[in-house]
PDB file of N, CA and C in Angstrom:
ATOM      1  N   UNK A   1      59.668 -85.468   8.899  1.00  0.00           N
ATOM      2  CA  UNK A   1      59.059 -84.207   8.559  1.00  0.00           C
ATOM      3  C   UNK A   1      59.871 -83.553   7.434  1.00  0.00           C
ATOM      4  N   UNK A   2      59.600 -83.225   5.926  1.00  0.00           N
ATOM      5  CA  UNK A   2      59.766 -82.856   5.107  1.00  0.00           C
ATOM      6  C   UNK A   2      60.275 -81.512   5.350  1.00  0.00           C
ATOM      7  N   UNK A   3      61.300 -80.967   4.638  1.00  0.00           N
ATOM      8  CA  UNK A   3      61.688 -79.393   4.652  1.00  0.00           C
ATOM      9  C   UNK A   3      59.993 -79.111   3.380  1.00  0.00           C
ATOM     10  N   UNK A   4      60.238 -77.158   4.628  1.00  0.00           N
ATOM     11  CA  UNK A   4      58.986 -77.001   4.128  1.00  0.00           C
ATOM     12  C   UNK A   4      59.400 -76.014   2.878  1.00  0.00           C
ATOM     13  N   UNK A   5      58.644 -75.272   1.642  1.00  0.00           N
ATOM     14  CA  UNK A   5      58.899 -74.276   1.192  1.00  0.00           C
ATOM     15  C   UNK A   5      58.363 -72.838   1.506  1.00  0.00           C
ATOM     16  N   UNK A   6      59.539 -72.265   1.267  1.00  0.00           N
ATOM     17  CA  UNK A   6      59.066 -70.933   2.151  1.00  0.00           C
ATOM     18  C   UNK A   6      57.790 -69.912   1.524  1.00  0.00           C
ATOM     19  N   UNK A   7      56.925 -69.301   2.144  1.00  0.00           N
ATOM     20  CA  UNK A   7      55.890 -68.972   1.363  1.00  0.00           C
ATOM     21  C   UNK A   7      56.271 -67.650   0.456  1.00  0.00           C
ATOM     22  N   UNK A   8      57.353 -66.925   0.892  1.00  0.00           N
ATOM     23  CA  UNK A   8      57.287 -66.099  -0.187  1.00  0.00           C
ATOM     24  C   UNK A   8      59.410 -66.442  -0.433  1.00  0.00           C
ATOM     25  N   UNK A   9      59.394 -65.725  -1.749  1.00  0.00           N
ATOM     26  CA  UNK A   9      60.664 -65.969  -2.024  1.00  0.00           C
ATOM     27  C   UNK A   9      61.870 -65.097  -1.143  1.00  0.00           C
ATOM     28  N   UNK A  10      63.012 -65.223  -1.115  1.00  0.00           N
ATOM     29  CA  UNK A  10      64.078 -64.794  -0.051  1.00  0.00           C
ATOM     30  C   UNK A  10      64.200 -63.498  -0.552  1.00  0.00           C
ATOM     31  N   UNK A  11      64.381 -62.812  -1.765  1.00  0.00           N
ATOM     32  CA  UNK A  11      64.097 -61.212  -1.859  1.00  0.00           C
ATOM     33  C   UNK A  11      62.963 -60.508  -1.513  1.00  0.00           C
ATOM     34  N   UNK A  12      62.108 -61.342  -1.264  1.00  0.00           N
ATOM     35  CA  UNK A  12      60.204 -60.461  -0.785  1.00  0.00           C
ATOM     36  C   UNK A  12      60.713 -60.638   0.489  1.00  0.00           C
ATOM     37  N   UNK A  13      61.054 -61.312   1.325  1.00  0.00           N
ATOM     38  CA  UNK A  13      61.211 -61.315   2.714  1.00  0.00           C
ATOM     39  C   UNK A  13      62.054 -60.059   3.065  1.00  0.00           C
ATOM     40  N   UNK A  14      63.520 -59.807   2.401  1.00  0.00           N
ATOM     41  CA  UNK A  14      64.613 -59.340   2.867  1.00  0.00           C
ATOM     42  C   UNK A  14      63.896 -57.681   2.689  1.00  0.00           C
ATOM     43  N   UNK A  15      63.205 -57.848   1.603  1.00  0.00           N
ATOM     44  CA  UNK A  15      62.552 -56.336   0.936  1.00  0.00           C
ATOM     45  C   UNK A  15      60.983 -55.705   2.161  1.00  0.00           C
ATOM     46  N   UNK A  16      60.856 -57.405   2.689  1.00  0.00           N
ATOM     47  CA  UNK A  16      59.260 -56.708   4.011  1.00  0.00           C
ATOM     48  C   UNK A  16      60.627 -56.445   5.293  1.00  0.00           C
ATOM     49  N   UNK A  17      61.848 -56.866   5.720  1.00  0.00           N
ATOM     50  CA  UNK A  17      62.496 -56.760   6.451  1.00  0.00           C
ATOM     51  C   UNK A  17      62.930 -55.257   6.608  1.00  0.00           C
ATOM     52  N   UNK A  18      63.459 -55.204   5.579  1.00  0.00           N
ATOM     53  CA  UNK A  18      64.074 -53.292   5.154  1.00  0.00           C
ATOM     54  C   UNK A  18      62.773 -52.477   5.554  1.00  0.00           C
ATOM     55  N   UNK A  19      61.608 -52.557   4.936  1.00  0.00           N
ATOM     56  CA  UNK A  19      60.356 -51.865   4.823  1.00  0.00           C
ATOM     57  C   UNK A  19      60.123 -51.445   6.200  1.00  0.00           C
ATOM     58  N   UNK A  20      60.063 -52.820   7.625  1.00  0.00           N
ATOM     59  CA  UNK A  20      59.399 -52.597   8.812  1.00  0.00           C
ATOM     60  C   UNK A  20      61.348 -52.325   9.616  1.00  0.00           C
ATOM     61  N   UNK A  21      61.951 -52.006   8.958  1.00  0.00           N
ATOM     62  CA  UNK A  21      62.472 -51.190   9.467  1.00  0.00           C
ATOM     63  C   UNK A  21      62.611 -49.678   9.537  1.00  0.00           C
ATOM     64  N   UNK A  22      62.319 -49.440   7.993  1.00  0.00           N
ATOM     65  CA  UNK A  22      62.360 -47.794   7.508  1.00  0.00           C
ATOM     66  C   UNK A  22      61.288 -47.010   8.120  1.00  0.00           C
ATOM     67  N   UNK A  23      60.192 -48.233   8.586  1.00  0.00           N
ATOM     68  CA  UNK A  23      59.142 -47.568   9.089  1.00  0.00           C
ATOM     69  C   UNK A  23      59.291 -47.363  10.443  1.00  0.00           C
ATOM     70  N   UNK A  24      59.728 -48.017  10.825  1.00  0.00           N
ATOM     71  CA  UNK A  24      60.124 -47.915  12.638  1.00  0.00           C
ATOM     72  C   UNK A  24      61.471 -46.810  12.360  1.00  0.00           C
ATOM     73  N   UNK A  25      62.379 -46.130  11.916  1.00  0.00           N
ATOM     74  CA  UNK A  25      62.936 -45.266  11.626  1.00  0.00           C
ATOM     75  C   UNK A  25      62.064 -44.406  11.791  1.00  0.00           C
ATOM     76  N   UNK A  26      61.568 -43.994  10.831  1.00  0.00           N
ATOM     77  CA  UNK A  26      60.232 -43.081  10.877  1.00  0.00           C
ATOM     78  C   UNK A  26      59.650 -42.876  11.711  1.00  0.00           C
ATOM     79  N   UNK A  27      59.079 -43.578  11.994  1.00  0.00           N
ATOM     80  CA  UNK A  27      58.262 -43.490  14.027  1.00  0.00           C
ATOM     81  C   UNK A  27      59.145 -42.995  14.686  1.00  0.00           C
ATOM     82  N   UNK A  28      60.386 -43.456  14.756  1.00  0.00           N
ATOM     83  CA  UNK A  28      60.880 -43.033  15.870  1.00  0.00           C
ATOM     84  C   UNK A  28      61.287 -41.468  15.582  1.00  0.00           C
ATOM     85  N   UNK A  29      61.574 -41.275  14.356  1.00  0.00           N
ATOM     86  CA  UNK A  29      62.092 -39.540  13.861  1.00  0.00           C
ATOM     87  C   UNK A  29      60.656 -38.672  14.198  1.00  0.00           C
ATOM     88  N   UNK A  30      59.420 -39.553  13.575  1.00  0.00           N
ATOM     89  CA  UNK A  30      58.468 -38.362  13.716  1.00  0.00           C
ATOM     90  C   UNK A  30      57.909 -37.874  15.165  1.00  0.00           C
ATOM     91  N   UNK A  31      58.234 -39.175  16.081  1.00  0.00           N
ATOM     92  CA  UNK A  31      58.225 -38.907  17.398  1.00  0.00           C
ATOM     93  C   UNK A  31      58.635 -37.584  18.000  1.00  0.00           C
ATOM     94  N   UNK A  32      60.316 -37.900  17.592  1.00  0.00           N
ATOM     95  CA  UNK A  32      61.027 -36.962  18.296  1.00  0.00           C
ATOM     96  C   UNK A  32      60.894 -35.508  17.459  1.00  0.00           C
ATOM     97  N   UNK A  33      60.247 -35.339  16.376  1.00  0.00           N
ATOM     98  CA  UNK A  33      60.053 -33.871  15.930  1.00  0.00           C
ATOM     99  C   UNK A  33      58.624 -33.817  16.402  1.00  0.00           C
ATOM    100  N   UNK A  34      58.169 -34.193  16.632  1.00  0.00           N
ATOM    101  CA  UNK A  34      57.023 -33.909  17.572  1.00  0.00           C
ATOM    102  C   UNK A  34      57.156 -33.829  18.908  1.00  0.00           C
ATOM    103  N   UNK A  35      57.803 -34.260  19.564  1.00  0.00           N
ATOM    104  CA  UNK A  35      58.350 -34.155  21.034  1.00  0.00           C
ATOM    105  C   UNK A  35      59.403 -32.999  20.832  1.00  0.00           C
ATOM    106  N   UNK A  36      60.221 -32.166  19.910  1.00  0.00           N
ATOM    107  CA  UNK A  36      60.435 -31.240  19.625  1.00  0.00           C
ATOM    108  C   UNK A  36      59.804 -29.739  19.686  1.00  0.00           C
ATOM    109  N   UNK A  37      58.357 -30.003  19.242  1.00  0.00           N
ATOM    110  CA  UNK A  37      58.405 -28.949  19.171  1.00  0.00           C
ATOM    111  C   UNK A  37      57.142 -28.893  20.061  1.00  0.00           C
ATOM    112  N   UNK A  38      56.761 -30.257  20.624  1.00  0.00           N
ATOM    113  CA  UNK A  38      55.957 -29.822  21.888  1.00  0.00           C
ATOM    114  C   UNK A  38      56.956 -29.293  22.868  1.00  0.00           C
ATOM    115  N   UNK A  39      57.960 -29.844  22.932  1.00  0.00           N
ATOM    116  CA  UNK A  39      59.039 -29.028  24.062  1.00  0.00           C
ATOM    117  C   UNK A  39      59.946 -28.040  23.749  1.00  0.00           C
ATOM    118  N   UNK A  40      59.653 -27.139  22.809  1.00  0.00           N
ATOM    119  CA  UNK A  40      60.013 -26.282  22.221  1.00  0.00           C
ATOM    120  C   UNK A  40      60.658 -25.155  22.923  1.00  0.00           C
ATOM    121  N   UNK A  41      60.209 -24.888  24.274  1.00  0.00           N
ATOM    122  CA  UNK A  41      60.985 -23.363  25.234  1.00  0.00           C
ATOM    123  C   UNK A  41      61.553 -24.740  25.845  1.00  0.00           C
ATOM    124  N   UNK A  42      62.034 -25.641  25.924  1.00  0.00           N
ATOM    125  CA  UNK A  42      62.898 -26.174  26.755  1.00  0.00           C
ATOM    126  C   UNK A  42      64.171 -26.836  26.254  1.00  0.00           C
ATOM    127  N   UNK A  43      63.164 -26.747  24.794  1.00  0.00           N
ATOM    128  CA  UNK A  43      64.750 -27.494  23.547  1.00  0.00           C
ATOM    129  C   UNK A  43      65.631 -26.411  23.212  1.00  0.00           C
ATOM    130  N   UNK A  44      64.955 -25.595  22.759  1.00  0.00           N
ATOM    131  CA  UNK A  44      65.491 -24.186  22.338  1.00  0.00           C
ATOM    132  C   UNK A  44      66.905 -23.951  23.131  1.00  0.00           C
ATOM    133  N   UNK A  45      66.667 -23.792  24.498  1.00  0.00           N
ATOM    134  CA  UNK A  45      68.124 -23.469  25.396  1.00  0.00           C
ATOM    135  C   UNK A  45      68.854 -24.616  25.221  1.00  0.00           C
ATOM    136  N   UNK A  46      68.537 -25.379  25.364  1.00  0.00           N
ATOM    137  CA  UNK A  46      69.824 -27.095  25.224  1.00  0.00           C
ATOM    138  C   UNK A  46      70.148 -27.026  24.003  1.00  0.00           C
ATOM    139  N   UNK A  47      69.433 -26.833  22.885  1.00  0.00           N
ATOM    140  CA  UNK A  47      70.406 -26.869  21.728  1.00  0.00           C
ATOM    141  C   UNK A  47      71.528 -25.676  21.274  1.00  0.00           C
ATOM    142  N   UNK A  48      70.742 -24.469  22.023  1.00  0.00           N
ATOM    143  CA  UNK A  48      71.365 -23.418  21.885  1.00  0.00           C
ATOM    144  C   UNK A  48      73.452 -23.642  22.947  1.00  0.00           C
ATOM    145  N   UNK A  49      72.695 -24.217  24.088  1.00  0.00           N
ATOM    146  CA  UNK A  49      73.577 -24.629  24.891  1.00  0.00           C
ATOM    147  C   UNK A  49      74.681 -25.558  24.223  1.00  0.00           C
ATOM    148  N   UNK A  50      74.442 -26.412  23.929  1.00  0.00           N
ATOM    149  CA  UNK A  50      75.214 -27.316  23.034  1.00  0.00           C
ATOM    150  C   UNK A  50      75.970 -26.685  22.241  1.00  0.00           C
ATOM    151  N   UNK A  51      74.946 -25.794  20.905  1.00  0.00           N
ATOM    152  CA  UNK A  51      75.946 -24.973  20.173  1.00  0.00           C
ATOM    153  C   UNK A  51      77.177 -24.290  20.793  1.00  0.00           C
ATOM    154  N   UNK A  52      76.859 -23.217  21.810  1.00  0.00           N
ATOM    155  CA  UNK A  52      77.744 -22.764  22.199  1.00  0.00           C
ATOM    156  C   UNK A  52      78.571 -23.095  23.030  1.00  0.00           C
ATOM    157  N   UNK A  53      78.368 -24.952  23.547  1.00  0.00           N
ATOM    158  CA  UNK A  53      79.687 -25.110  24.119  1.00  0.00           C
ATOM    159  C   UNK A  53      80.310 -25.835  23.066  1.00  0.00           C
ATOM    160  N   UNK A  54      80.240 -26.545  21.916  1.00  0.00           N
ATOM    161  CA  UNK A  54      81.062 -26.659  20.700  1.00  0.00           C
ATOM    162  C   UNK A  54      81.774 -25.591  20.424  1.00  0.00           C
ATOM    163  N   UNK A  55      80.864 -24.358  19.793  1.00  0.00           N
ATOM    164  CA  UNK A  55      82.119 -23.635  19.262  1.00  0.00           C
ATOM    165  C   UNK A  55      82.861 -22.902  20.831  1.00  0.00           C
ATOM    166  N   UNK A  56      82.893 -23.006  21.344  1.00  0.00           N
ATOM    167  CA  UNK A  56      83.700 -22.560  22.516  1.00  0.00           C
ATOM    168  C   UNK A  56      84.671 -23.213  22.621  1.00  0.00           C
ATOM    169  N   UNK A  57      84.704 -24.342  22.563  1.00  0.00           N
ATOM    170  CA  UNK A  57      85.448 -25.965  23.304  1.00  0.00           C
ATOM    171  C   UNK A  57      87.154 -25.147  22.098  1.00  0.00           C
ATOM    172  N   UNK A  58      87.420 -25.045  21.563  1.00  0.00           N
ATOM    173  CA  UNK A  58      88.517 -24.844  21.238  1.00  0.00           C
ATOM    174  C   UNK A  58      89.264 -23.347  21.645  1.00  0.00           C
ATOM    175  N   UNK A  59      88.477 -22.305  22.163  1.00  0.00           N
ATOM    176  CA  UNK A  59      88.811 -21.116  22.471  1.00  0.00           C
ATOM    177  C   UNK A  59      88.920 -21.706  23.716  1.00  0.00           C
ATOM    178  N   UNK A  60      88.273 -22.366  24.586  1.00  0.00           N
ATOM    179  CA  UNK A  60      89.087 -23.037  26.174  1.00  0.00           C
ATOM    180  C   UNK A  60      90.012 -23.516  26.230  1.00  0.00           C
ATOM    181  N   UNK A  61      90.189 -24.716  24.811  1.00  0.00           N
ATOM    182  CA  UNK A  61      91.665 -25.457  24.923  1.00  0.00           C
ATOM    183  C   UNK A  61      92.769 -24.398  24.829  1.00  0.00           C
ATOM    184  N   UNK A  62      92.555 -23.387  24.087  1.00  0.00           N
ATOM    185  CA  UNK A  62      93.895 -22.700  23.849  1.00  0.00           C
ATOM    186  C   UNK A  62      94.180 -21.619  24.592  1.00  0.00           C
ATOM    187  N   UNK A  63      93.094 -21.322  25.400  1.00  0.00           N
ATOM    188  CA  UNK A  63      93.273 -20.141  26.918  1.00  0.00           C
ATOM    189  C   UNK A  63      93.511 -21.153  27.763  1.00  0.00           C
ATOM    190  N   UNK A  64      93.478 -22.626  28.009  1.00  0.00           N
ATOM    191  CA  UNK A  64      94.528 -23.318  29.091  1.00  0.00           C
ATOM    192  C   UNK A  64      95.605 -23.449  28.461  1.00  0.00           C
ATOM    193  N   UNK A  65      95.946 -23.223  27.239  1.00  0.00           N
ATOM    194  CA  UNK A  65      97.411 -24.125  27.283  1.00  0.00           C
ATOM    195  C   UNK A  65      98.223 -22.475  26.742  1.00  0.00           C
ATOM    196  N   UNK A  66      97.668 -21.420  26.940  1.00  0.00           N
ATOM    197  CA  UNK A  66      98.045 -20.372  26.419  1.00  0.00           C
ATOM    198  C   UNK A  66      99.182 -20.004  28.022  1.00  0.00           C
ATOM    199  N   UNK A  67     100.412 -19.201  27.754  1.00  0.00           N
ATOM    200  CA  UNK A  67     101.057 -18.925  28.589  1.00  0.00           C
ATOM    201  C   UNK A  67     100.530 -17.843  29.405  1.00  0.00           C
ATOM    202  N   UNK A  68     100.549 -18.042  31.059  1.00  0.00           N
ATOM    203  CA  UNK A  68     100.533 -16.592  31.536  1.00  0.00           C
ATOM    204  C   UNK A  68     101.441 -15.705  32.123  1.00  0.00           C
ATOM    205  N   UNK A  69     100.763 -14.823  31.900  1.00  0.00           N
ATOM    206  CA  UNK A  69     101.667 -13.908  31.897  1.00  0.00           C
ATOM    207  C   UNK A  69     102.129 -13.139  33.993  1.00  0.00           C
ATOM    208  N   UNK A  70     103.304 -12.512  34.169  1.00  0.00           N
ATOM    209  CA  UNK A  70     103.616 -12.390  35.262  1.00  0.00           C
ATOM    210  C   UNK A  70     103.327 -11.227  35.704  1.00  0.00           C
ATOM    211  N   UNK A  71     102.447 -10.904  36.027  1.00  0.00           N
ATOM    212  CA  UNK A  71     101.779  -9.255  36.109  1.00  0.00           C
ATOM    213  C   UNK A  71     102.111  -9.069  37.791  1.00  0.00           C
TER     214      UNK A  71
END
């Protein structure tokens, strides 16, 4: 059995490879901004939540390691 030749050349392949990936990227992003903002009163608090335990997370580290005092 003869090697066969490939039907399209090795840059058209690598270039439909990238393509049905960027597109499945896509699907999956437009998904989730659509599942966004159908869940919109429920995202709202979790992201809000998130935010504010980031910027918090360093005002905790330094009120535990801050000395107390002997009142």
């Amino acid at each position: 059995m003869p090697d066969r030749k490939p039907l399209l050349p090795e840059v058209a392949r690598r270039t439909a490879a990238w393509c049905g990936v960027l597109l499945l990227a896509a699907g999956v992003a437009a998904v989730a901004i659509w599942l966004c903002v159908a869940l919109k009163t429920a995202v709202t608090p979790v992201l809000l939540a998130l935010l504010g335990t980031a910027l918090l997370r360093h005002v905790h580290r330094w009120c535990r390691c801050a000395p107390r005092s002997s009142a």
